[in-house]
C-alpha atoms as a PDB file:
ATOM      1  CA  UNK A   1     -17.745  -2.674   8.574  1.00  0.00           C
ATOM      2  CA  UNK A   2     -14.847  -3.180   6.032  1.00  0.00           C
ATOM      3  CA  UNK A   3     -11.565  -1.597   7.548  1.00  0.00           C
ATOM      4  CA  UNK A   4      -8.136  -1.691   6.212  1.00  0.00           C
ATOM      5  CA  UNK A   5      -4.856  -2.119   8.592  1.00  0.00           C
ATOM      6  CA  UNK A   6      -1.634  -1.234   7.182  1.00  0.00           C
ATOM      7  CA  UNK A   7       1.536  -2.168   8.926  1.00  0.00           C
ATOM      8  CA  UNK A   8       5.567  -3.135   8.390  1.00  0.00           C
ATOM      9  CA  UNK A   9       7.160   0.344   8.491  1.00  0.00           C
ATOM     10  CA  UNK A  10      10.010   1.105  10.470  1.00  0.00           C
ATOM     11  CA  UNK A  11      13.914   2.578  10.906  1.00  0.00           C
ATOM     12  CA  UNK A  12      15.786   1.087   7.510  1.00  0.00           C
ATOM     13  CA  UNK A  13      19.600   2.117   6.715  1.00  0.00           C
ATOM     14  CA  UNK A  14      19.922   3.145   2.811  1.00  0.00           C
ATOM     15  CA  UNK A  15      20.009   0.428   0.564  1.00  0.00           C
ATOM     16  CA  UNK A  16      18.048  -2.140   3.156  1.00  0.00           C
ATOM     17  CA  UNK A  17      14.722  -3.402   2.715  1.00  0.00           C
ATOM     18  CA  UNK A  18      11.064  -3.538   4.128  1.00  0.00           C
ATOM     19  CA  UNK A  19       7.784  -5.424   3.598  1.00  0.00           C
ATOM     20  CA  UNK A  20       4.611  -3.472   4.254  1.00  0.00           C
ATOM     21  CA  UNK A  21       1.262  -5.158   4.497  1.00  0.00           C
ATOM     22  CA  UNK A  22      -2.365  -4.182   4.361  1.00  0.00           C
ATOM     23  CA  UNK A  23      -5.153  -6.300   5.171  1.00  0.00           C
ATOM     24  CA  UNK A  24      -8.659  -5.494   4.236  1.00  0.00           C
ATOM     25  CA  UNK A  25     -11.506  -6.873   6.846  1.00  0.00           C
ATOM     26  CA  UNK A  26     -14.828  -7.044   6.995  1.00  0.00           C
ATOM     27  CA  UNK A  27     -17.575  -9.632   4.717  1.00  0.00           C
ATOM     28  CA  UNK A  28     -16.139  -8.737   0.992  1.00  0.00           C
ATOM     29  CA  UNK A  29     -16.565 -10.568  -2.370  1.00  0.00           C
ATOM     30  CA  UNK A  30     -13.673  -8.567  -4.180  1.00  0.00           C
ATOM     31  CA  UNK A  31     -11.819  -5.733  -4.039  1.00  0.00           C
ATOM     32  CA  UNK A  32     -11.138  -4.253  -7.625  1.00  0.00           C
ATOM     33  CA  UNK A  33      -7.689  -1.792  -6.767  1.00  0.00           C
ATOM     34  CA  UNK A  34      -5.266  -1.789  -4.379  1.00  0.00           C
ATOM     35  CA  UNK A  35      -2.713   1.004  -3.952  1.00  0.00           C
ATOM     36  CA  UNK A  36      -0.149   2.485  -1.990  1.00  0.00           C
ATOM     37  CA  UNK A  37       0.574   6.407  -1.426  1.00  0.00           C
ATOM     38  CA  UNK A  38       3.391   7.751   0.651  1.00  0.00           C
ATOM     39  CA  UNK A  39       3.160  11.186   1.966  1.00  0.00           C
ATOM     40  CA  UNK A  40       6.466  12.842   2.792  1.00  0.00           C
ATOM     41  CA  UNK A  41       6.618  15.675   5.510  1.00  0.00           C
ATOM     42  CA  UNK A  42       5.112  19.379   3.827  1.00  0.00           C
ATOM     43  CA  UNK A  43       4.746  17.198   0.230  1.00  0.00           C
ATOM     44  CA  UNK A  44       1.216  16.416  -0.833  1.00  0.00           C
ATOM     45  CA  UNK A  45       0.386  12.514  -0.429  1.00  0.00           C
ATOM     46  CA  UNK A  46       1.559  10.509  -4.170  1.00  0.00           C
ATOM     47  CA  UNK A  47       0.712   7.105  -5.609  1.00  0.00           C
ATOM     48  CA  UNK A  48       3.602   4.647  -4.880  1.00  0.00           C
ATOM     49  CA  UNK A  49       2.141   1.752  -6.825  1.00  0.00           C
ATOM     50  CA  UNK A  50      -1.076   0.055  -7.662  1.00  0.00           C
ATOM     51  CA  UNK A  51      -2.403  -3.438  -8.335  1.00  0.00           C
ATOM     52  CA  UNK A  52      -5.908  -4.079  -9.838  1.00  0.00           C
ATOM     53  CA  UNK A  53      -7.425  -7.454  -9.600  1.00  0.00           C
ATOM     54  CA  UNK A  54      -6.913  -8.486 -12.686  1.00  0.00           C
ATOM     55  CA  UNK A  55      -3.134  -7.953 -12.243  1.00  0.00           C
ATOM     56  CA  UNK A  56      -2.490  -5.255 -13.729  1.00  0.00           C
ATOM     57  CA  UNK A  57       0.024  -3.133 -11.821  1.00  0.00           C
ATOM     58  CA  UNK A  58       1.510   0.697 -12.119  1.00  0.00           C
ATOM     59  CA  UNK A  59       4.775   1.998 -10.453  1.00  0.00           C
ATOM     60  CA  UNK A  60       5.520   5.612  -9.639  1.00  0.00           C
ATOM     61  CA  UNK A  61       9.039   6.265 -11.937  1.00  0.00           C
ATOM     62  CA  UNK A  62      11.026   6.988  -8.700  1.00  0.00           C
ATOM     63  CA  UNK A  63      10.213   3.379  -7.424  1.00  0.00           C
ATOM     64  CA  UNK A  64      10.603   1.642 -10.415  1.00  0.00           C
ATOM     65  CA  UNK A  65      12.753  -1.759 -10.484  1.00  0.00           C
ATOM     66  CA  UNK A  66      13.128  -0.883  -6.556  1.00  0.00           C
ATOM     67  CA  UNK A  67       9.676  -1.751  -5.000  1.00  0.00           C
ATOM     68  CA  UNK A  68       7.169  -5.058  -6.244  1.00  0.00           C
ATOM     69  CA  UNK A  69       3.069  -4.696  -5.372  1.00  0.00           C
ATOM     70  CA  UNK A  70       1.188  -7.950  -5.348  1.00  0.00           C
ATOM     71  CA  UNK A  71      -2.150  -9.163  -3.795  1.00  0.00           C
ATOM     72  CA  UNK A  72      -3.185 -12.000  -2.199  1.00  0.00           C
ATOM     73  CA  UNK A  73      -7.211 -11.540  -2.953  1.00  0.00           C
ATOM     74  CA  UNK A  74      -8.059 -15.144  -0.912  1.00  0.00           C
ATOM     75  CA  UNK A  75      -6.659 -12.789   1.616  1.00  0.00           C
ATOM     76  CA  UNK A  76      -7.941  -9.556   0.990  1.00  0.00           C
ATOM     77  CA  UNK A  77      -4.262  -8.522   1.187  1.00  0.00           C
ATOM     78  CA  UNK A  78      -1.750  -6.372  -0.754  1.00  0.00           C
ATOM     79  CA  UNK A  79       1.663  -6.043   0.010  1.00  0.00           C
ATOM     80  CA  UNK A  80       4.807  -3.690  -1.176  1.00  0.00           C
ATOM     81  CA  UNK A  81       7.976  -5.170  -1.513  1.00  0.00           C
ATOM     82  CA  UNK A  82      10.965  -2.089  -1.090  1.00  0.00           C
ATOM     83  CA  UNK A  83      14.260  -3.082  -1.556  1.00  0.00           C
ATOM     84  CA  UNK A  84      17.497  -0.481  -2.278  1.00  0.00           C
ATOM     85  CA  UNK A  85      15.641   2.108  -0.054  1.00  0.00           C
ATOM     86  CA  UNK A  86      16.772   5.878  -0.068  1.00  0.00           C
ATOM     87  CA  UNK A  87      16.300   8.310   2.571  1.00  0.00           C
ATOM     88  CA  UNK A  88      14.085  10.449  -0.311  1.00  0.00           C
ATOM     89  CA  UNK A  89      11.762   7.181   0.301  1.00  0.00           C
ATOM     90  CA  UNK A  90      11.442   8.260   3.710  1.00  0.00           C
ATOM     91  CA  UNK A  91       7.236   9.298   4.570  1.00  0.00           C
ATOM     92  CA  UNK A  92       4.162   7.735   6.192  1.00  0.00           C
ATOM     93  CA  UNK A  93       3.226   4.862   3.668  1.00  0.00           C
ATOM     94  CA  UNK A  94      -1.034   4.778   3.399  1.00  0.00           C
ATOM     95  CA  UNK A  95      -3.250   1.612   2.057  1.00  0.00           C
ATOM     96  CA  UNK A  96      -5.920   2.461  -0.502  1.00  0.00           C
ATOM     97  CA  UNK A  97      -8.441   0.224  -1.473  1.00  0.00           C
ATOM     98  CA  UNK A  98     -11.242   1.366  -4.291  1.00  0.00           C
ATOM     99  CA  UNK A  99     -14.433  -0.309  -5.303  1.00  0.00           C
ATOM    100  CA  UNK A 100     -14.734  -2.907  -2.623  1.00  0.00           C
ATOM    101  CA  UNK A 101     -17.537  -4.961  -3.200  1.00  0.00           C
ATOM    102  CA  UNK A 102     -19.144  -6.252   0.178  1.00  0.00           C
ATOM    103  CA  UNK A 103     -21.684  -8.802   1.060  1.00  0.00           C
ATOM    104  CA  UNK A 104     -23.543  -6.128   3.557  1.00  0.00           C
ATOM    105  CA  UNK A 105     -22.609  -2.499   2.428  1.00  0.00           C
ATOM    106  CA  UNK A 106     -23.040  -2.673  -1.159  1.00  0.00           C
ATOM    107  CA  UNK A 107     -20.007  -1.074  -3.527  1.00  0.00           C
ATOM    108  CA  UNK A 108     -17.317   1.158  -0.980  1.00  0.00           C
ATOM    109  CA  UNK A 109     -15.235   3.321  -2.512  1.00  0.00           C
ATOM    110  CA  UNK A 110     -11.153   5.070  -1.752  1.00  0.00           C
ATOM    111  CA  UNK A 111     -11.129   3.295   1.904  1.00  0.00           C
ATOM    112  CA  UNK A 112      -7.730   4.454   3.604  1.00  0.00           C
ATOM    113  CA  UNK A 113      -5.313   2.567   6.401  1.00  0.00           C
ATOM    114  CA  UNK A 114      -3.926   4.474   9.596  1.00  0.00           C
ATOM    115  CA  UNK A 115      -0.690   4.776   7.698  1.00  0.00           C
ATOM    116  CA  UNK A 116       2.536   3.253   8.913  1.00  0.00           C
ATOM    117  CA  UNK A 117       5.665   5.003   8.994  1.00  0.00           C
ATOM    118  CA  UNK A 118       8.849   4.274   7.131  1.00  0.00           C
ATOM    119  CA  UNK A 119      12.592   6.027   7.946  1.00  0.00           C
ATOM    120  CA  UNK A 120      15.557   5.733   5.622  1.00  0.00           C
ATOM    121  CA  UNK A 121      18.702   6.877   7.499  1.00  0.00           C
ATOM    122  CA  UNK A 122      21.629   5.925   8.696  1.00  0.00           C
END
């Protein structure tokens, strides 16, 4: 069964940084995308950024220049850099992987983490 843990949230002060990562398990020849969302209390859940396995990569404007995807596919692993954080950055961050290919299970498709939290304050 593929699963995906998320983890590396945590109390920040504005303009500090944090490393979250998500590791994919389970018997899988490739993953094709790799995303993070954030959801912020009473706001819907939003796409932080995105890396495909070709390495191509999208960035929501607000986190622009601020926060760096990347992937380690040997790995099954994508991580989100976030530096200069801002309390408005402040929300449960969520893993997304889409169009996992498996060894067992065929093609899986928009597997979530648990969701790890992430506070900006001082």
């Amino acid at each position: 069964q593929v699963q995906l843990v998320d983890s590396g949230g945590g109390l920040v002060q504005p303009g500090g940084s944090l490393r979250l990562s998500c590791a994919a398990s389970g018997r899988i020849f490739n993953i094709n995308e790799m995303a993070w969302y954030r959801q912020a209390p009473e706001k819907e859940r939003e796409l932080v950024a995105a890396a495909s396995s070709d390495g191509t990569t999208i960035y929501a404007d607000s986190v622009k220049g601020r926060f760096a995807i990347s992937r380690d596919n040997a790995k099954n692993t994508v991580y989100l850099q976030m530096n200069s954080l801002k309390p408005e950055d402040t929300a449960v961050y969520y893993c997304n992987a889409n169009r996992i290919l498996t060894m067992n299970d065929g093609t899986l498709y928009d597997l979530w983490g648990q969701g790890t939290q992430v506070t900006v304050s001082s």
